[in-house]
PDB file of N, CA and C in Angstrom:
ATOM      1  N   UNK A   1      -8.891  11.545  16.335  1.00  0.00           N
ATOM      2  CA  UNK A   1      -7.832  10.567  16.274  1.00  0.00           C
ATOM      3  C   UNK A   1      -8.368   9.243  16.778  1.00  0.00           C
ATOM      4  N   UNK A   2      -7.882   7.807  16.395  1.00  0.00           N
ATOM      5  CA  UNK A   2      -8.217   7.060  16.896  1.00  0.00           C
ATOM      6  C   UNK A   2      -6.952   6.136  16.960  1.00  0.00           C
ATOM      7  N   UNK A   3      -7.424   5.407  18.392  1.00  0.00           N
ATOM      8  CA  UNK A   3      -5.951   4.683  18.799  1.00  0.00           C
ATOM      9  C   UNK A   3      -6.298   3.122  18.129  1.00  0.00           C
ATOM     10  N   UNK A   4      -4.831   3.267  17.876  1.00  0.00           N
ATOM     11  CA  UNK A   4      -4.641   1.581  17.555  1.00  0.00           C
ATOM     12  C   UNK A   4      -3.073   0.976  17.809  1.00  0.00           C
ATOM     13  N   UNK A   5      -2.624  -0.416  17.659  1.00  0.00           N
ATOM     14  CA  UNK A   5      -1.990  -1.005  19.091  1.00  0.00           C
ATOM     15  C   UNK A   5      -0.807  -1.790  17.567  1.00  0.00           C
ATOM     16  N   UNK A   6       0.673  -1.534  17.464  1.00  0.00           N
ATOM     17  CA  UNK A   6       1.547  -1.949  16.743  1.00  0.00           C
ATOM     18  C   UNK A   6       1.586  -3.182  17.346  1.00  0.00           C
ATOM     19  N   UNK A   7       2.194  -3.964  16.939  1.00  0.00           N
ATOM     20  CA  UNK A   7       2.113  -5.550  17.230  1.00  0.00           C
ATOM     21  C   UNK A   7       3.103  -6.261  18.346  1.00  0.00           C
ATOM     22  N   UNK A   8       3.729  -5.144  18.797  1.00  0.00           N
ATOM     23  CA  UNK A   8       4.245  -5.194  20.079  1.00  0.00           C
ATOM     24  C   UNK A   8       3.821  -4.974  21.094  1.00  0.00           C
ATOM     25  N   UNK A   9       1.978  -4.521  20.924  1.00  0.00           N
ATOM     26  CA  UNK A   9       1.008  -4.381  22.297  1.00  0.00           C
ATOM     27  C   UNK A   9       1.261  -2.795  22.514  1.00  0.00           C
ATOM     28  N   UNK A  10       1.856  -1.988  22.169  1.00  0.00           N
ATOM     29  CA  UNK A  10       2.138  -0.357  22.558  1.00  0.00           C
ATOM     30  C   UNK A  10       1.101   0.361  22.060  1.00  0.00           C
ATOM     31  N   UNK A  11      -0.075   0.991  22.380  1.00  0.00           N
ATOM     32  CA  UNK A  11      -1.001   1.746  21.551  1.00  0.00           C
ATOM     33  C   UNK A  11      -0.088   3.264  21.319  1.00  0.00           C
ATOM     34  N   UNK A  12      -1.095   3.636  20.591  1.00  0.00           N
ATOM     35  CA  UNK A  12      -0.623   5.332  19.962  1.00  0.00           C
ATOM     36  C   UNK A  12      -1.961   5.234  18.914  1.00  0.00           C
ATOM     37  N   UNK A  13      -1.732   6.689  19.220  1.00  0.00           N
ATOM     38  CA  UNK A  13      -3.114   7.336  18.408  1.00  0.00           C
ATOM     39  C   UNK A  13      -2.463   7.695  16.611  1.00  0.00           C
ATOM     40  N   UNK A  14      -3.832   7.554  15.698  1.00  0.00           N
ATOM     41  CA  UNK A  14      -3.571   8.429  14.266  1.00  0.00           C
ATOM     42  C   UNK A  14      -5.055   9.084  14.007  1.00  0.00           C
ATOM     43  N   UNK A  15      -4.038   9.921  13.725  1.00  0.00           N
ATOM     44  CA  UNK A  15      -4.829  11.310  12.798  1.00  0.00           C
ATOM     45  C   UNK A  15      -5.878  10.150  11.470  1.00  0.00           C
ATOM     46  N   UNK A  16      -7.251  10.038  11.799  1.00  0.00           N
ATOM     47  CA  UNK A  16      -7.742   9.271  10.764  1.00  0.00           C
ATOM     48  C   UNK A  16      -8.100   9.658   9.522  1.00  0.00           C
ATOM     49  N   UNK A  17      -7.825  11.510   9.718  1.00  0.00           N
ATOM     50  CA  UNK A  17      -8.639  12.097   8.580  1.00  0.00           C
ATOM     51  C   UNK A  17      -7.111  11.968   7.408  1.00  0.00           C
ATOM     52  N   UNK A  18      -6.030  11.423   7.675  1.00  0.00           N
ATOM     53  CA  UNK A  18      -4.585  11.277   7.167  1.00  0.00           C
ATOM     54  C   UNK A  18      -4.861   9.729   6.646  1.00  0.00           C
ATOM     55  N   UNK A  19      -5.372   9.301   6.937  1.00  0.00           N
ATOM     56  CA  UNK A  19      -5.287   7.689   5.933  1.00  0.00           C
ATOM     57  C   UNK A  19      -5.817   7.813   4.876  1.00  0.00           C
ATOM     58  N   UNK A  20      -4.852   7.391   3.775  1.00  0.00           N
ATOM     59  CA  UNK A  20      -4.922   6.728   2.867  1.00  0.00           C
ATOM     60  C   UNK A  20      -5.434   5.570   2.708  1.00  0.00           C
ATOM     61  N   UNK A  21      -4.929   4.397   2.811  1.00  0.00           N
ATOM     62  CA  UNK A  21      -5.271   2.875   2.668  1.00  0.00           C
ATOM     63  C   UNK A  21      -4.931   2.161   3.961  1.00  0.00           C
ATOM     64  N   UNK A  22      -5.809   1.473   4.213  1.00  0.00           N
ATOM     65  CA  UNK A  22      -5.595   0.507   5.120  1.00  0.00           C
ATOM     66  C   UNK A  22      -5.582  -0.707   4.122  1.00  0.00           C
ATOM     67  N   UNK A  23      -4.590  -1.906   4.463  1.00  0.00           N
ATOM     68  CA  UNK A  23      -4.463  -3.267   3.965  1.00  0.00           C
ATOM     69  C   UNK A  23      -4.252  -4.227   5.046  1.00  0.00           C
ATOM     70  N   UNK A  24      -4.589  -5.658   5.125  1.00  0.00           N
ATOM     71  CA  UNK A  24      -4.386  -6.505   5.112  1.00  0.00           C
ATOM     72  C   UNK A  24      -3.743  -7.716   4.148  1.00  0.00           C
ATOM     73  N   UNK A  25      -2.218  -7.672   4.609  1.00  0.00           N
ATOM     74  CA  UNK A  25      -0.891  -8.215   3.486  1.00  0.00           C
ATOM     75  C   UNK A  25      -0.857  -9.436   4.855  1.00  0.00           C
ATOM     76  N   UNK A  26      -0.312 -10.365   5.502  1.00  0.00           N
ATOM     77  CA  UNK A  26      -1.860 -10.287   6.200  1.00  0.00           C
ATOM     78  C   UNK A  26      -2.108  -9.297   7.699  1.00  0.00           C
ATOM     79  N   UNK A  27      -1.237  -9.121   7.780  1.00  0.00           N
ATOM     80  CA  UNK A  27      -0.866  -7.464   8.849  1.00  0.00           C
ATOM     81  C   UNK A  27      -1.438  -6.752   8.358  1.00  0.00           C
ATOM     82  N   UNK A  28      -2.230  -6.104   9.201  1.00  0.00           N
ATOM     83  CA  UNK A  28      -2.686  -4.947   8.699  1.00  0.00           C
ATOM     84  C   UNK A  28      -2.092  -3.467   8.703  1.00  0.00           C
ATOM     85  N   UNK A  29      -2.023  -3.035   7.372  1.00  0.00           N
ATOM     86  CA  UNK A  29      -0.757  -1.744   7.503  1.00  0.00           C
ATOM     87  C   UNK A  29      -1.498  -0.292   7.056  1.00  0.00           C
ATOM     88  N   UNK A  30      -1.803   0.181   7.845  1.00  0.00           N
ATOM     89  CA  UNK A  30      -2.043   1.363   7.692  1.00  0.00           C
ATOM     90  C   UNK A  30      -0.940   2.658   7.029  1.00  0.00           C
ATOM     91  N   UNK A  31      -2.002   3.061   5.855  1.00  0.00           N
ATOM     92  CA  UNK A  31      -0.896   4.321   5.154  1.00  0.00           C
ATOM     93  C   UNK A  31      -0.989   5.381   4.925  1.00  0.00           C
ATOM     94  N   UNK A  32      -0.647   6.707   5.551  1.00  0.00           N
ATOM     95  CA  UNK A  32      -0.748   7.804   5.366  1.00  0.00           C
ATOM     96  C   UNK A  32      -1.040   8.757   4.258  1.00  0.00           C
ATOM     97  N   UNK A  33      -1.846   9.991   4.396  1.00  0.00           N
ATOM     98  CA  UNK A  33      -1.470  10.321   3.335  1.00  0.00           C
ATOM     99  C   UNK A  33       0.123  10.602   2.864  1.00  0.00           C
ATOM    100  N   UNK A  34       0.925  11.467   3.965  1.00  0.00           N
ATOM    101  CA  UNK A  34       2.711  11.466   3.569  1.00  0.00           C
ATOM    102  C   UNK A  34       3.347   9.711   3.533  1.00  0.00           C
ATOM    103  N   UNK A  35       2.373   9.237   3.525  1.00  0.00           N
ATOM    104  CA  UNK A  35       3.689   8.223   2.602  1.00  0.00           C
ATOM    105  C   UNK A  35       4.060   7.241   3.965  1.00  0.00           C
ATOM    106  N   UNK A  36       3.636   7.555   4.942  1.00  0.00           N
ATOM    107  CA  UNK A  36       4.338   6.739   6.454  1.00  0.00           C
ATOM    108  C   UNK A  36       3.368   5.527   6.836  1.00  0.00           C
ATOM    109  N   UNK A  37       3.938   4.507   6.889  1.00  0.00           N
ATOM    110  CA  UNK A  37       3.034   3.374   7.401  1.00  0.00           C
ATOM    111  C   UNK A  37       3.270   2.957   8.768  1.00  0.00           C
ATOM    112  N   UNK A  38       1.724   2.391   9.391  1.00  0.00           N
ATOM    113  CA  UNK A  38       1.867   1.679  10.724  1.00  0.00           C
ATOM    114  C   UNK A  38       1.296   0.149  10.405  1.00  0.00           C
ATOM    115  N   UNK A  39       1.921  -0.848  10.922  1.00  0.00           N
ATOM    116  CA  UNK A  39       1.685  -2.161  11.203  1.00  0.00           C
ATOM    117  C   UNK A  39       0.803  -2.051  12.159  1.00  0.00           C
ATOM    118  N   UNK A  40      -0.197  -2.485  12.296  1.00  0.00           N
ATOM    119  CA  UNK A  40      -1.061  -2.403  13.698  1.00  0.00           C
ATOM    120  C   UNK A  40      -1.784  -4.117  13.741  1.00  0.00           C
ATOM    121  N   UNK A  41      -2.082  -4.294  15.282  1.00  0.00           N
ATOM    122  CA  UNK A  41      -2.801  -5.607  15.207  1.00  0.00           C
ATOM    123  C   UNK A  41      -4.529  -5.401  14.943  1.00  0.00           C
ATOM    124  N   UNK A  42      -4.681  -5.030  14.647  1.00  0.00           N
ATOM    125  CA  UNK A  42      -6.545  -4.428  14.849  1.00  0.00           C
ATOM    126  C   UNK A  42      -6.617  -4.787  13.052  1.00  0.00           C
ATOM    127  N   UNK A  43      -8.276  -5.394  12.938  1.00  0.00           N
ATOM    128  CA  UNK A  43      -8.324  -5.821  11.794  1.00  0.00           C
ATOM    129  C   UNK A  43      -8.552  -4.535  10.699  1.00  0.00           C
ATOM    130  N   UNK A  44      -8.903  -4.958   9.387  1.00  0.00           N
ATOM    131  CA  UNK A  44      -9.333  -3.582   8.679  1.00  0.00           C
ATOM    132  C   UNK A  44     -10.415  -3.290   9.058  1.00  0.00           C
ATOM    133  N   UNK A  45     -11.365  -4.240   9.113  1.00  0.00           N
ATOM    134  CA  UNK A  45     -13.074  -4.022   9.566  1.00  0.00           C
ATOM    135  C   UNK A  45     -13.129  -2.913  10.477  1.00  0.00           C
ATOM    136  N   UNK A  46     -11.809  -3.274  12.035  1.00  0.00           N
ATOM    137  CA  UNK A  46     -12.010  -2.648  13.463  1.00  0.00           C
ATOM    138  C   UNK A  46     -11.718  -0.970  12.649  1.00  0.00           C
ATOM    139  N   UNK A  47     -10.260  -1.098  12.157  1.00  0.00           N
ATOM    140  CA  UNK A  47      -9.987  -0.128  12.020  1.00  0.00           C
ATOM    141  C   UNK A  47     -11.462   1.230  11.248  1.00  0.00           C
ATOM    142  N   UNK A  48     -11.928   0.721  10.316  1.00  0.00           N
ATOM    143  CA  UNK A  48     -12.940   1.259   9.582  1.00  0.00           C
ATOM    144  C   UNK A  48     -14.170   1.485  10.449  1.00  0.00           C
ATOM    145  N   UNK A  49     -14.452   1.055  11.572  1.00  0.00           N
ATOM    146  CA  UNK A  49     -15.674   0.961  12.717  1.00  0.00           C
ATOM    147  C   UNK A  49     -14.808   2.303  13.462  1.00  0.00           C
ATOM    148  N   UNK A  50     -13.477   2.146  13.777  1.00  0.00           N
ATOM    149  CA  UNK A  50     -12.980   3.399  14.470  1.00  0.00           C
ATOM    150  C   UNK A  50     -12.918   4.604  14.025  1.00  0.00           C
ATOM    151  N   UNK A  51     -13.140   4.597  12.709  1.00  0.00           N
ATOM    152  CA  UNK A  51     -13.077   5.724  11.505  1.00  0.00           C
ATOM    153  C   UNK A  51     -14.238   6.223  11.888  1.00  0.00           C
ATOM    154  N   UNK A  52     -15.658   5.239  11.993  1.00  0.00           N
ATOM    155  CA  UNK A  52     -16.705   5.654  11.533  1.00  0.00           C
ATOM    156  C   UNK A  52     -17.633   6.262  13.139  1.00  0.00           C
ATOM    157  N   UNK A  53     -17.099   5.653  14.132  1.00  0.00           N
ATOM    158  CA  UNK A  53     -17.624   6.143  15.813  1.00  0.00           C
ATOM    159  C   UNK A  53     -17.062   7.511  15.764  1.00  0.00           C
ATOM    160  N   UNK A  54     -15.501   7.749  15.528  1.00  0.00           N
ATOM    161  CA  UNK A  54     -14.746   9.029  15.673  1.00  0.00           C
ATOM    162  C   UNK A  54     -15.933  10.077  14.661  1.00  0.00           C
ATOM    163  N   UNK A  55     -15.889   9.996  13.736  1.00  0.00           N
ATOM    164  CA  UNK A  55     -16.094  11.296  12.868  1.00  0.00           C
ATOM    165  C   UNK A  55     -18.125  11.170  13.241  1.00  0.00           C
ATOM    166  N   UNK A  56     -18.559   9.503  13.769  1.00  0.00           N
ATOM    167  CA  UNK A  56     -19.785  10.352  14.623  1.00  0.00           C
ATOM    168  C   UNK A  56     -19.796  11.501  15.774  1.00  0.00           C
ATOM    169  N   UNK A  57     -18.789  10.873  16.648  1.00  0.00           N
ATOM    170  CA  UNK A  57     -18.800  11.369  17.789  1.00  0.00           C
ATOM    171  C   UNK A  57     -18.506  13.213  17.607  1.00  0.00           C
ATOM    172  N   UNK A  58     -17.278  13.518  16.370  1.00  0.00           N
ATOM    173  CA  UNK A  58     -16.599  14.779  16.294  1.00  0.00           C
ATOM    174  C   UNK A  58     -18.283  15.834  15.349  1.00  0.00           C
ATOM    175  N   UNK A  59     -18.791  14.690  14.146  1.00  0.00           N
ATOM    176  CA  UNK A  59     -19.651  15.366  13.651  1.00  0.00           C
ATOM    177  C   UNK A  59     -21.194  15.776  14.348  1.00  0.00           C
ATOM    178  N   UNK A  60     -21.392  14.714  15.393  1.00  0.00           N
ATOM    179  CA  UNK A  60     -22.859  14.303  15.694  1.00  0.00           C
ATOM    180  C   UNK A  60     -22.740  15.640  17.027  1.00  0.00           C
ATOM    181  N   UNK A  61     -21.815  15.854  17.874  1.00  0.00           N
ATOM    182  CA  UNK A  61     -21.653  16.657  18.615  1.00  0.00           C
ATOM    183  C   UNK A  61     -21.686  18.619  18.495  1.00  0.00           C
ATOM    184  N   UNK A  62     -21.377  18.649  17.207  1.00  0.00           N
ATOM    185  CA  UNK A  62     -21.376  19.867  16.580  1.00  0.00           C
ATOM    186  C   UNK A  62     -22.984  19.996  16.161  1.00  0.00           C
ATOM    187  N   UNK A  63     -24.323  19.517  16.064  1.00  0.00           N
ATOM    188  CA  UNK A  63     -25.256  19.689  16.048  1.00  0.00           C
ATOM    189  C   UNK A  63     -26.468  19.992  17.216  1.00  0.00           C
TER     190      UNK A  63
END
């Protein structure tokens, strides 16, 4: 999971292996695979760097 912060400053974690699309409309809105979106302040870039540390950290550890 990786945390990211709705635009009211509140973090909460998502399930990353559940995204669908991330956009910048210019918010960046994260979308589930079921269909549920989060507004978050974190750019797409960050978000995609958090994708990519998590599934090191979960894959690189299992070796």
């Amino acid at each position: 999971m990786i945390e990211v912060t709705r635009l009211n400053g509140v973090k909460f974690s998502v399930n990353c292996d559940l995204i669908e699309t991330v956009e910048e409309t210019p918010d960046t809105v994260i979308t589930l695979t079921n269909g549920k979106k989060f507004v978050v302040s974190e750019k797409m870039e960050q978000i995609r760097n958090l994708v990519i540390d998590f599934k090191r950290q979960t894959y690189c550890d299992r070796i």
